[in-house]
Protein backbone atom coordinates (compact mmCIF):
# COMPACT_ATOMS: atom_id res chain seq x y z
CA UNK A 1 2.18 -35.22 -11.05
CA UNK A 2 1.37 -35.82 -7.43
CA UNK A 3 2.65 -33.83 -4.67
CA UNK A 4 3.28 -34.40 -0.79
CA UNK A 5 0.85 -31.90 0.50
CA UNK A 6 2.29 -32.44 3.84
CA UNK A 7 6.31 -31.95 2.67
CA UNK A 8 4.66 -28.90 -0.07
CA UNK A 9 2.75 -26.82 3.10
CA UNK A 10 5.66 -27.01 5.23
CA UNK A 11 8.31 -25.79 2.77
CA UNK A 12 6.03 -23.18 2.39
CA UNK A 13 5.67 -22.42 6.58
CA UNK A 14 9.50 -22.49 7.23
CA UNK A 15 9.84 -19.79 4.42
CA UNK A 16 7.17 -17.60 6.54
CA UNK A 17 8.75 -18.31 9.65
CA UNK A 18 12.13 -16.72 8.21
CA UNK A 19 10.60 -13.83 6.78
CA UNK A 20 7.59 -13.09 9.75
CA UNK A 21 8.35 -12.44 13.38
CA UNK A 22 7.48 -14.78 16.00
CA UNK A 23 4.00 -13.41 16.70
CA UNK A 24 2.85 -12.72 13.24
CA UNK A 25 3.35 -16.08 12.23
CA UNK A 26 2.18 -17.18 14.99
CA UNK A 27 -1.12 -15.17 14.62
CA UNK A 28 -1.98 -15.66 11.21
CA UNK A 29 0.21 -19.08 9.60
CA UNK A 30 0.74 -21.30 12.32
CA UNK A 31 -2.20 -23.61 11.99
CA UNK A 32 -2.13 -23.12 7.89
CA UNK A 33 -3.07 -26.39 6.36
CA UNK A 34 -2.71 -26.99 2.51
CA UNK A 35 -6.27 -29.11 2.04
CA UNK A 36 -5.67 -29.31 -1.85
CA UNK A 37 -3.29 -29.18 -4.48
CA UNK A 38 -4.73 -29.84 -8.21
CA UNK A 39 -3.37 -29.44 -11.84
CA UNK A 40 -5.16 -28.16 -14.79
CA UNK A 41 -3.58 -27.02 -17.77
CA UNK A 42 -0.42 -27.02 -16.69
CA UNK A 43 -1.01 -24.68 -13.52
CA UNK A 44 -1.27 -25.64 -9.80
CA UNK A 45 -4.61 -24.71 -8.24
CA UNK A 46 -4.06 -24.76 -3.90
CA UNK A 47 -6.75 -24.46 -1.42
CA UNK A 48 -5.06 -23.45 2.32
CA UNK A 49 -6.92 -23.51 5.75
CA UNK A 50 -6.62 -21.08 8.49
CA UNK A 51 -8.81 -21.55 11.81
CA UNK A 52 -11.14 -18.79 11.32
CA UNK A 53 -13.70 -16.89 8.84
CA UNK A 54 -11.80 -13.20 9.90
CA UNK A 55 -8.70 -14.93 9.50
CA UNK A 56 -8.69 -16.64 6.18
CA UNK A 57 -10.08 -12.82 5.38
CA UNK A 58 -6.97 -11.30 5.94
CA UNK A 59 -4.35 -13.75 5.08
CA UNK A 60 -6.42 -13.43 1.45
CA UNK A 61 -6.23 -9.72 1.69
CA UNK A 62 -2.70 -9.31 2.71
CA UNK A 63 -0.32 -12.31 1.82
CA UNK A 64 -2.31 -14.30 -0.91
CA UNK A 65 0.55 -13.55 -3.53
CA UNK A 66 3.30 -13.80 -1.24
CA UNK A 67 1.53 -17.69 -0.36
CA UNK A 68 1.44 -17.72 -4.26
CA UNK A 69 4.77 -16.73 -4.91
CA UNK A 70 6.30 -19.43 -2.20
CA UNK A 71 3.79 -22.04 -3.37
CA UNK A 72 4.73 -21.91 -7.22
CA UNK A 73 8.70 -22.12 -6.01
CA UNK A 74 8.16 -25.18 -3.50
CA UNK A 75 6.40 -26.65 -6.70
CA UNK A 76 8.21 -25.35 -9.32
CA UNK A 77 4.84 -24.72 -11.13
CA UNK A 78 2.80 -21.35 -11.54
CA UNK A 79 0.24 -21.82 -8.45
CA UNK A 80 -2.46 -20.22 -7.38
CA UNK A 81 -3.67 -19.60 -3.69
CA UNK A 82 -7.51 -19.60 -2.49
CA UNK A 83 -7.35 -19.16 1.10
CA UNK A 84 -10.60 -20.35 3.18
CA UNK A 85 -11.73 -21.02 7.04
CA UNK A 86 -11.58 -24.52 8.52
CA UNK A 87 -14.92 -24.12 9.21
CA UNK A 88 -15.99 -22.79 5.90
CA UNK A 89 -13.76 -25.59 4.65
CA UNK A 90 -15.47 -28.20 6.00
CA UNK A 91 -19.01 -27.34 5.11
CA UNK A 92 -18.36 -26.59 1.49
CA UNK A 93 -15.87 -29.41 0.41
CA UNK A 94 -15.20 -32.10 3.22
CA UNK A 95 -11.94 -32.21 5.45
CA UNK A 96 -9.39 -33.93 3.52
CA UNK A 97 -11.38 -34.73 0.69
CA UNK A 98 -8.49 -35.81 -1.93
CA UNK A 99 -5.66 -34.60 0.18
CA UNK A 100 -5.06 -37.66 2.05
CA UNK A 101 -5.46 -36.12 5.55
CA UNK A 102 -7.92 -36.96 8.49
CA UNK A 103 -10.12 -34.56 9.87
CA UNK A 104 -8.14 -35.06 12.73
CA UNK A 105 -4.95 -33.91 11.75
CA UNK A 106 -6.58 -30.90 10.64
CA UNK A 107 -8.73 -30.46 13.86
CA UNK A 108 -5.53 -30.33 16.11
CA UNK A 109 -4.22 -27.17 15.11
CA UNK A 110 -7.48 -25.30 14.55
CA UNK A 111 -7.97 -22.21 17.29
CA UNK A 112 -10.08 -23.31 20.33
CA UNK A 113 -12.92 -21.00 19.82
CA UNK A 114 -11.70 -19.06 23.44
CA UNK A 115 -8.95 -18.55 21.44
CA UNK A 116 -10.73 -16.93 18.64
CA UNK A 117 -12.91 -14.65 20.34
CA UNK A 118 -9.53 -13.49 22.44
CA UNK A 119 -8.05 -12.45 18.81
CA UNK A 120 -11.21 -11.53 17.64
CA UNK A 121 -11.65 -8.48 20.67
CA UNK A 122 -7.80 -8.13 19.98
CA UNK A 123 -8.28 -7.09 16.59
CA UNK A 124 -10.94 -5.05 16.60
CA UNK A 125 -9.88 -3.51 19.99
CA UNK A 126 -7.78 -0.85 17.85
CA UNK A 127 -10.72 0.47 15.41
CA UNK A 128 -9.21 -1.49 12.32
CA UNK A 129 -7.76 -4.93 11.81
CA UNK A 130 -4.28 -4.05 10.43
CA UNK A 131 -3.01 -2.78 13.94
CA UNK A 132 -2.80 -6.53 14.87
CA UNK A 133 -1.27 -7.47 11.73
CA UNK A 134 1.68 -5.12 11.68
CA UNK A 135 2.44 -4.75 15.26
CA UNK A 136 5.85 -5.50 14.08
CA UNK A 137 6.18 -2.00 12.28
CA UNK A 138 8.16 -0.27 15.58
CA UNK A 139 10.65 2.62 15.46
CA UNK A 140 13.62 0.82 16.45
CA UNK A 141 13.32 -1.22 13.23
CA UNK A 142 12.27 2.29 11.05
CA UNK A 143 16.08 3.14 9.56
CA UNK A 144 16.65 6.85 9.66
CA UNK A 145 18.25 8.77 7.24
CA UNK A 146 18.18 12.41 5.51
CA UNK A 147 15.19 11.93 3.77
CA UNK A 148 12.90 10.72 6.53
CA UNK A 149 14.42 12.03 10.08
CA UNK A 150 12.02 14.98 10.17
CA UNK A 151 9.15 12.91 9.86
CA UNK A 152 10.55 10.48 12.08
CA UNK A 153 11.43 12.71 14.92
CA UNK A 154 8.17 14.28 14.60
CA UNK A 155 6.15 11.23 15.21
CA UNK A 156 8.36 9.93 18.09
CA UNK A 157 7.41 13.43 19.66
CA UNK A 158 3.92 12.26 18.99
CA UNK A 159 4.00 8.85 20.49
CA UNK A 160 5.79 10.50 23.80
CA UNK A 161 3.57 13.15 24.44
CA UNK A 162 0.25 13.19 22.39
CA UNK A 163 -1.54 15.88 22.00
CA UNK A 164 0.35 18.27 23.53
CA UNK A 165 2.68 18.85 20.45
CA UNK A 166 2.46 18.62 16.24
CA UNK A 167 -0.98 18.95 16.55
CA UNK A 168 -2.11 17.81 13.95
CA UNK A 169 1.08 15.91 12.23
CA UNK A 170 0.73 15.77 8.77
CA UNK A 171 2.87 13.29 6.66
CA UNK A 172 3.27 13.14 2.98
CA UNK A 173 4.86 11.61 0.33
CA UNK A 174 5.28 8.82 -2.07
CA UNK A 175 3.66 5.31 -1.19
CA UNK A 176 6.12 3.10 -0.29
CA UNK A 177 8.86 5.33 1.56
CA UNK A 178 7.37 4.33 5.33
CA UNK A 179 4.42 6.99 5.89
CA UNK A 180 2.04 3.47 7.36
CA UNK A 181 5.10 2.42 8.87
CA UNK A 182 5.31 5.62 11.13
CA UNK A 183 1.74 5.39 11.55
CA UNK A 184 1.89 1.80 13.29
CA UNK A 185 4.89 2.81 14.97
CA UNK A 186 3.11 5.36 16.77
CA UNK A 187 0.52 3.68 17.69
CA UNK A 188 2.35 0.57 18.33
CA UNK A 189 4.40 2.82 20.86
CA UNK A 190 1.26 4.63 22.44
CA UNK A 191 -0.23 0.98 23.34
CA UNK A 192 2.59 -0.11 24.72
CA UNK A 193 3.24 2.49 27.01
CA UNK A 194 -1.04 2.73 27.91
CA UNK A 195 -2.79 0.14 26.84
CA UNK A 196 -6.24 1.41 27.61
CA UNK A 197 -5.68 4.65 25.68
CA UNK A 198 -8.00 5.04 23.03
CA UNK A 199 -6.01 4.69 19.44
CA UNK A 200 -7.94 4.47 16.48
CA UNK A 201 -6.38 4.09 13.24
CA UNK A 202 -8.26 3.66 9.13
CA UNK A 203 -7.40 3.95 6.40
CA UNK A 204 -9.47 7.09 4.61
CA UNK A 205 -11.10 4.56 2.05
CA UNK A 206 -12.41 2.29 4.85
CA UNK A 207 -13.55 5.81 7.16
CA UNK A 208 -15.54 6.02 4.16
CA UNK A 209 -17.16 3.00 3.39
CA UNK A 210 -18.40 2.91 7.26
CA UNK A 211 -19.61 6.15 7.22
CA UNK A 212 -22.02 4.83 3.57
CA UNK A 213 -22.72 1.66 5.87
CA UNK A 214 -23.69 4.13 8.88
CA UNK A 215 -25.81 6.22 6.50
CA UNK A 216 -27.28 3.02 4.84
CA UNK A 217 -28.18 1.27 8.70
CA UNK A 218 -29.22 4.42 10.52
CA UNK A 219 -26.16 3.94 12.89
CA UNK A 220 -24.26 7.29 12.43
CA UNK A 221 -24.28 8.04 16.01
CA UNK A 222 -22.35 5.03 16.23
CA UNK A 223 -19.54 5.83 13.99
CA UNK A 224 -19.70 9.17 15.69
CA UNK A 225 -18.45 7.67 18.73
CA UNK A 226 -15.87 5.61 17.65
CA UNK A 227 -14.38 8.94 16.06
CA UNK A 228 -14.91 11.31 18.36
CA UNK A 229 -14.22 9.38 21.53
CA UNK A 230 -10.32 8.76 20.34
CA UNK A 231 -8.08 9.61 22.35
CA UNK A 232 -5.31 9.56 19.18
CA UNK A 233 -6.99 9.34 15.61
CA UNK A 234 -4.98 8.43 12.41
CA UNK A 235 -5.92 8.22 9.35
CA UNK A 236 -3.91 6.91 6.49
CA UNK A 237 -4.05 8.17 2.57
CA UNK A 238 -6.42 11.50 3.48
CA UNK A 239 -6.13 11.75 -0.20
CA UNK A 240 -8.93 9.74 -1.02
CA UNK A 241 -11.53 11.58 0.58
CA UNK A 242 -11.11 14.60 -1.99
CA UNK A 243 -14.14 14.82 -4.26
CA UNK A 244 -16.53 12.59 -1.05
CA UNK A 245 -18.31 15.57 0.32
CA UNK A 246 -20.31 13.65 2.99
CA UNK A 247 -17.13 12.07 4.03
CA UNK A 248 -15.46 15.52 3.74
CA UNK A 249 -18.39 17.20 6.16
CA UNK A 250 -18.10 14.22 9.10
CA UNK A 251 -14.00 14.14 8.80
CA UNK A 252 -14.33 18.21 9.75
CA UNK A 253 -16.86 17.77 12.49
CA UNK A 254 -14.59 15.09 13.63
CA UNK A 255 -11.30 16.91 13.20
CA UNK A 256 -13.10 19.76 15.66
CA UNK A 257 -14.41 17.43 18.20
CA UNK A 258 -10.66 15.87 19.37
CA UNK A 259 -8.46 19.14 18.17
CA UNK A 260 -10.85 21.07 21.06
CA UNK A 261 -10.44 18.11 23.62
CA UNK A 262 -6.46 18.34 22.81
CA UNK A 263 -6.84 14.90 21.20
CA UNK A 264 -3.78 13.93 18.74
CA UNK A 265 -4.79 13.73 14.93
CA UNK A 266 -2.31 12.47 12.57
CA UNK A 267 -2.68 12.44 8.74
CA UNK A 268 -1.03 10.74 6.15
CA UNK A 269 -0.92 11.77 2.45
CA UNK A 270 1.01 10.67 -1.15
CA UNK A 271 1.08 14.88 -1.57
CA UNK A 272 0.53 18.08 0.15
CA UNK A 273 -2.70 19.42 1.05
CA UNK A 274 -2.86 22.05 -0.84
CA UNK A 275 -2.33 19.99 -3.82
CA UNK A 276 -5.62 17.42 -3.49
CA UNK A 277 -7.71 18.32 -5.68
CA UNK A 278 -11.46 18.64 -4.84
CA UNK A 279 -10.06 18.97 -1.14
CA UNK A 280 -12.48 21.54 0.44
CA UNK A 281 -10.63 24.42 2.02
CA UNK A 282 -11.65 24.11 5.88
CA UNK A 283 -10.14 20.37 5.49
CA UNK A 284 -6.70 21.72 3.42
CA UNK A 285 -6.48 24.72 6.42
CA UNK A 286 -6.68 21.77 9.20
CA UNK A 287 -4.31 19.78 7.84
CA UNK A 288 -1.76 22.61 7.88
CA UNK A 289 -2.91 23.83 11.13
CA UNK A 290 0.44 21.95 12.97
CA UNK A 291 3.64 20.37 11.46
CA UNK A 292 3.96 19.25 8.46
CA UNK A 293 6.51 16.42 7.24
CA UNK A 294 7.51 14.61 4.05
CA UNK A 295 8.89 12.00 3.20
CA UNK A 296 11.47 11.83 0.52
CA UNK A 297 12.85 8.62 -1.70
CA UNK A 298 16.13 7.34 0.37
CA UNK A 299 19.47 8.12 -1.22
CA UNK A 300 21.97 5.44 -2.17
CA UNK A 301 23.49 4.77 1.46
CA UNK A 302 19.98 4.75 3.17
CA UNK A 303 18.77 1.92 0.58
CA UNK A 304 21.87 0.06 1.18
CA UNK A 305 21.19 0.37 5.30
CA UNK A 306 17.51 -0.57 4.63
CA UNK A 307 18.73 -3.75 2.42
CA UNK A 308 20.93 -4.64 5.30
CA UNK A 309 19.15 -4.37 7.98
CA UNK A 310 15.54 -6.01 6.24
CA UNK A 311 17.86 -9.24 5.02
CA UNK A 312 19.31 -9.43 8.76
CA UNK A 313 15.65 -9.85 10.09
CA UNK A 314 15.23 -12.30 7.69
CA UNK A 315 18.42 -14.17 8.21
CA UNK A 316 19.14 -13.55 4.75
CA UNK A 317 23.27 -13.60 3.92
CA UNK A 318 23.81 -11.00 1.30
CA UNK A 319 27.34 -10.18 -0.07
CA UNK A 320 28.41 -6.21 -0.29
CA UNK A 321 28.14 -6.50 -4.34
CA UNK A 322 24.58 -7.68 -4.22
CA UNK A 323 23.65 -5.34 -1.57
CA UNK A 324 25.46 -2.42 -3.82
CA UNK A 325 24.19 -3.72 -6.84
CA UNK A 326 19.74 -3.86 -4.97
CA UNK A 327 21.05 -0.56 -3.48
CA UNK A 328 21.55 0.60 -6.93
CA UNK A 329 19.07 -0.61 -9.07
CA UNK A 330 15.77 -0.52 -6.42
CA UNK A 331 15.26 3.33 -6.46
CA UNK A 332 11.84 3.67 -6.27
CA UNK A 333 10.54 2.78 -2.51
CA UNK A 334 11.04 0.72 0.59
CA UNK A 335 7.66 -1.38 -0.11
CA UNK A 336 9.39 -2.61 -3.70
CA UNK A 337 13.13 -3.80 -1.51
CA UNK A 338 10.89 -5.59 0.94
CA UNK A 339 9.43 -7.33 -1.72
CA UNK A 340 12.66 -7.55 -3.75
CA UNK A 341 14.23 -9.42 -0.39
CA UNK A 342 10.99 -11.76 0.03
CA UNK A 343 11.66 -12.83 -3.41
CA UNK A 344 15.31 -13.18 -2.99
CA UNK A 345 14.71 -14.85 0.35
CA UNK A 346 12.34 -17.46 -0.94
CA UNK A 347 14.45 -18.55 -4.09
CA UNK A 348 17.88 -19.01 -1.99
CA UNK A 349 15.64 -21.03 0.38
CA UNK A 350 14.53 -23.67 -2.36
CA UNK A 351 17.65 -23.71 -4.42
CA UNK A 352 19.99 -24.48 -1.32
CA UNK A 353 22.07 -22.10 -2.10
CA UNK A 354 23.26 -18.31 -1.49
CA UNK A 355 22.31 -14.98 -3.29
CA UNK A 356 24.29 -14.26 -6.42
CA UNK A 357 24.86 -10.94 -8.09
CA UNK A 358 22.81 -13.31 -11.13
CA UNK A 359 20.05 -14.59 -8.84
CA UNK A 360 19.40 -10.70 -7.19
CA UNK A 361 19.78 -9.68 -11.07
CA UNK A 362 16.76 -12.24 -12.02
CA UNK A 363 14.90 -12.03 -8.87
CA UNK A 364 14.40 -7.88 -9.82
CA UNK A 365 13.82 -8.39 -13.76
CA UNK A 366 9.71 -8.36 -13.08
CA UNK A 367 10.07 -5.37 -10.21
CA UNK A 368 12.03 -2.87 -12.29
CA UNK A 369 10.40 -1.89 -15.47
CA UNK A 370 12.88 -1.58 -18.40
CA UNK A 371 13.28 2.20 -18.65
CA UNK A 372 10.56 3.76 -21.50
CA UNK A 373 12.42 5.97 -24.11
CA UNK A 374 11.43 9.51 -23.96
CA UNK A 375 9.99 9.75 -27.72
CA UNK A 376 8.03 6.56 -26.53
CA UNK A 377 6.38 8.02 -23.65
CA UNK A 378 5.20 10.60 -25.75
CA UNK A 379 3.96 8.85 -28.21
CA UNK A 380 1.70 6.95 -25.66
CA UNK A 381 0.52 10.04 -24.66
CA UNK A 382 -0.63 11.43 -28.07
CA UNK A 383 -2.18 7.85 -29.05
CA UNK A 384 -4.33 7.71 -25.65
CA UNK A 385 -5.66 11.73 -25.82
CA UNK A 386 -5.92 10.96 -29.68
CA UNK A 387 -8.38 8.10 -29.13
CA UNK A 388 -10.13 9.35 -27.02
CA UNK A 389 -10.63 12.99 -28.03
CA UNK A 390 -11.45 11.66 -31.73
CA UNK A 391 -8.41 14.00 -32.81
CA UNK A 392 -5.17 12.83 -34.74
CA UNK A 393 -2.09 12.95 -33.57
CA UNK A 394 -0.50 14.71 -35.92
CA UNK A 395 -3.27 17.65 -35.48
CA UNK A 396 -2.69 17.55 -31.60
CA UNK A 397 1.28 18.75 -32.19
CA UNK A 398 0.21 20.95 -35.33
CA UNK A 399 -1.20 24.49 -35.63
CA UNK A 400 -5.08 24.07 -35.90
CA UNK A 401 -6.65 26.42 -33.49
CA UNK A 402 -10.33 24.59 -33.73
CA UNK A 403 -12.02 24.18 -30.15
CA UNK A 404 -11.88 20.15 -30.31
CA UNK A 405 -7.69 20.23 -31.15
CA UNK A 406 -7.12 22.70 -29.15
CA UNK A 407 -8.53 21.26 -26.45
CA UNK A 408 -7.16 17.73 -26.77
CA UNK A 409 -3.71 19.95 -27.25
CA UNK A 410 -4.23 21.36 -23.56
CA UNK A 411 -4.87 17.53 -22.47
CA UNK A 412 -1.47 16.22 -23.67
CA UNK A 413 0.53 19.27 -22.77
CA UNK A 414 -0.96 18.46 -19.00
CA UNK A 415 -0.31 14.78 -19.35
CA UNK A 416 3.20 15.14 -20.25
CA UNK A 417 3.28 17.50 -17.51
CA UNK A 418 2.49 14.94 -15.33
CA UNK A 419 3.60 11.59 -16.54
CA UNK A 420 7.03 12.35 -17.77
CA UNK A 421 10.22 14.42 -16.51
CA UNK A 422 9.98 16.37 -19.67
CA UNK A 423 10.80 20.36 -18.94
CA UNK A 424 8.46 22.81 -20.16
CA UNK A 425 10.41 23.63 -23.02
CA UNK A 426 10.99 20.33 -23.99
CA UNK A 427 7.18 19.99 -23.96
CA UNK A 428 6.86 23.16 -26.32
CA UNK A 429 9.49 22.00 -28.43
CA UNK A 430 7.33 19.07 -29.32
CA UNK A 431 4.14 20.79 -30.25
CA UNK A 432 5.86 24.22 -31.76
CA UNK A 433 5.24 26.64 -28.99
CA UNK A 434 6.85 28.43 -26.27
CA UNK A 435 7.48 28.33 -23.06
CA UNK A 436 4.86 30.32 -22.08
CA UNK A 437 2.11 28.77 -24.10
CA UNK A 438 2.44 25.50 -22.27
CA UNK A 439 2.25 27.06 -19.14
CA UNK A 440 -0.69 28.48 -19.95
CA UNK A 441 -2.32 25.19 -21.34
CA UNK A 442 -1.48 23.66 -18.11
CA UNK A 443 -3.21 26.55 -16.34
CA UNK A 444 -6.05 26.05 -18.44
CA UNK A 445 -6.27 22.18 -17.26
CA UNK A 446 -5.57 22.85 -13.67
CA UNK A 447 -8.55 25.58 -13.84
CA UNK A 448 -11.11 23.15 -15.50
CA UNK A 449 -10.06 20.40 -12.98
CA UNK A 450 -11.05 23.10 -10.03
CA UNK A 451 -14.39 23.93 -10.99
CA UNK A 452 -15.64 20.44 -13.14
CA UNK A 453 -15.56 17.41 -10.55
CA UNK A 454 -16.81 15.14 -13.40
CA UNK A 455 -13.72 16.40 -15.69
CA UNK A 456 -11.21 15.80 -12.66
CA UNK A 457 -11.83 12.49 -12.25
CA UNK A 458 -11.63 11.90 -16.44
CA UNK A 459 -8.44 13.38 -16.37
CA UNK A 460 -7.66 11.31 -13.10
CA UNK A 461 -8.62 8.34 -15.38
CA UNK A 462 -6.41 9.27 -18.31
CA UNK A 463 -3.51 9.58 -16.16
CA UNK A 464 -4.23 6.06 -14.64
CA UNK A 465 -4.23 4.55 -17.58
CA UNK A 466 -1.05 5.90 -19.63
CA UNK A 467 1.47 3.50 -18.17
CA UNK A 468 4.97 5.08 -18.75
């Protein structure tokens, strides 16, 4: 089947355009091109052009599956996205090579490269690419409610005087509820108030993986500086630096530089300090040196204010019974309703026509999981520690007292612990033993996880892959 690339990529754009702000689009889809569009076995294979390498880098990175998602509903064919340069583009495969376009009409709405070294310095102006790419995250567009004022109050009191109070903020909770979103609104806010002031915000992975490039070119002095000269420093996820001990020893020395020079630091976490594991102690103190906020899942009424307002910025028209009926059924974060309303968004767009209760019902059958039954959730769990403990199942919930069963016995009890909303003595009730006993095979788990790194990270593993 052939397809009008030209009538395919700007279905495709119009459906961004609705669901982006002016100045992301603008930014990082206005000069897409679709430069191929080929079949095989019954999928859709599409190639897309942006006008630069860093910019094909994070379109891939950050909206390849939404550009999949929009490309297989404009086609009506499961499609998949590679997103390249023009330039990269045109050395590899040729412009317009089977598409039926001139390398002209592609060369008219590539970046002049002025203009890509003036988003180039723009991006890395703020120590990390996504600044640029979510400068739409603000706080008039962060909805308030009684699970997320505190936090939200605390960072406005951030952004208007920094340093000088909730020093350093600390924000934790669940990923999806808006911890990043307070993060770019802060720093959103600080830059447009002083644009020369010094904000530098990373994510804890990528602090990391410069400080191993650092190490590996003999340029720590470098990373030093862009650190330690901030004027406000936030990093996202401090989670993931548990366990990274060089990380760990240049966060701390950084952390003491800009708390002594009254420099704002502000943390963000998917738990408490105190409850990182492998977190040294001077970082867990530090972090609870000044405020500390969470985060908690919105209640009914603040989901249905989030699904109003997000479909309003998209132009989307939904009725009260679909918003009651999203409000009731998304539960789990603000991440999966934005996504849920992308969806939605996309699908009313192609079919012409406007949300149903049975189009919002289909559109969230692959984002909510059907709900796991209790007895099948811990059956997982005994299969998983079964295989690979080399103990049966039937020994883990029975009465042996050997080393090997009892310690797979301690495993599951933790698991269950952690992986379902079983009480404690529903969790003893299973394996024939009181309340008391599981608490102390928990203890016994929590210990070994303290003092074995190599054991914290297989249980880490275990728990990652029991999906329930």
């Amino acid at each position: 089947m052939n397809y009008d690339l030209s009538e395919t990529v700007t279905t495709v754009k119009n459906e961004l355009r609705r669901q982006f702000s002016d100045s992301t689009y603008g930014l990082w889809f206005a000069d897409m091109e679709l430069s191929s569009l080929k079949e095989q076995s019954g999928d859709l294979f599409a190639e897309v052009t942006v006008g630069a390498d860093f910019k094909a880098e994070i379109v891939s990175r950050n909206y390849k599956r939404l550009l999949e998602e929009l490309f297989s509903l404009a086609t009506n064919k499961r499609c998949f996205v590679t997103v390249r340069s023009l330039e990269r583009a045109r050395t590899t495969t040729g412009i317009g090579i089977g598409t039926g376009m001139s390398p002209a009409s592609f060369q008219k709405d590539a970046a002049s490269p002025a203009q890509m070294t003036s988003q180039m310095s723009s991006v890395m102006s703020s120590g990390t690419e996504d600044f640029v790419f979510h400068t739409e995250y603000t706080f008039e567009n962060f909805i308030v409610g009684d699970s997320n004022k505190f936090a939200h109050a605390a960072c406005l009191a951030v952004a208007n005087t920094p340093g000088s109070v909730y020093n350093p903020l600390f924000i934790y909770g669940h990923s999806g509820l808006g911890k990043t979103h307070l993060m770019y609104a802060v720093t959103n806010e600080l830059k447009r108030k002083n644009p020369t002031l010094n904000v530098v915000y990373t994510k804890c992975e990528d602090f990391t993986n410069q400080l191993i490039a650092a190490i590996s070119e003999r340029s720590t002095q470098t990373f030093r500086e862009k650190f330690r000269r901030a004027d406000v420093l936030l990093i996202d996820d401090v989670q993931f630096v548990a366990g990274k001990t060089s990380t760990q020893e240049e966060l701390f020395h950084t952390f003491n530089t800009l708390y002594d020079a009254h420099k704002q630091i502000i943390f963000t976490s998917d738990r408490p300090a105190r409850d990182i594991k492998l977190l040294e102690d001077r970082i867990k103190t530090r972090c609870e040196w000044g405020l500390i906020a969470d985060i908690q899942p919105p209640d009914p009424e603040l989901r249905a204010a989030i699904i109003k307002k997000k479909a309003e910025a998209m132009s989307l028209s939904l009725s009260s019974d679909v918003v009651g009926f999203l409000a009731d059924k998304l539960k789990s974060n603000v991440r999966q309703i934005e996504g849920t309303l992308k969806r939605l968004s996309a699908t009313s767009f192609v079919s012409g026509g406007p949300v149903t209760l049975d189009m919002a019902a289909r559109c969230i059958a692959d984002v909510i999981p059907e709900e796991v039954p209790t007895e099948a959730k811990v059956e997982r769990v005994l299969s998983e520690v079964s295989s690979r403990y080399g103990v049966e199942s039937k020994d883990i919930i029975g009465k042996s007292r050997m080393k090997n069963i009892s310690w797979a016995r301690h495993i599951a009890v933790y698991v269950l612990r952690k992986k379902t909303e079983l009480s404690l003595p529903a969790i003893g009730k299973i394996f024939g033993r009181d309340h008391s006993t599981i608490v102390s095979s928990i203890g016994v788990i929590d210990r070994e996880i303290e003092s074995n790194p190599a054991f914290a990270v297989e249980i880490n593993d275990l728990l990652n892959d029991i999906e329930i």
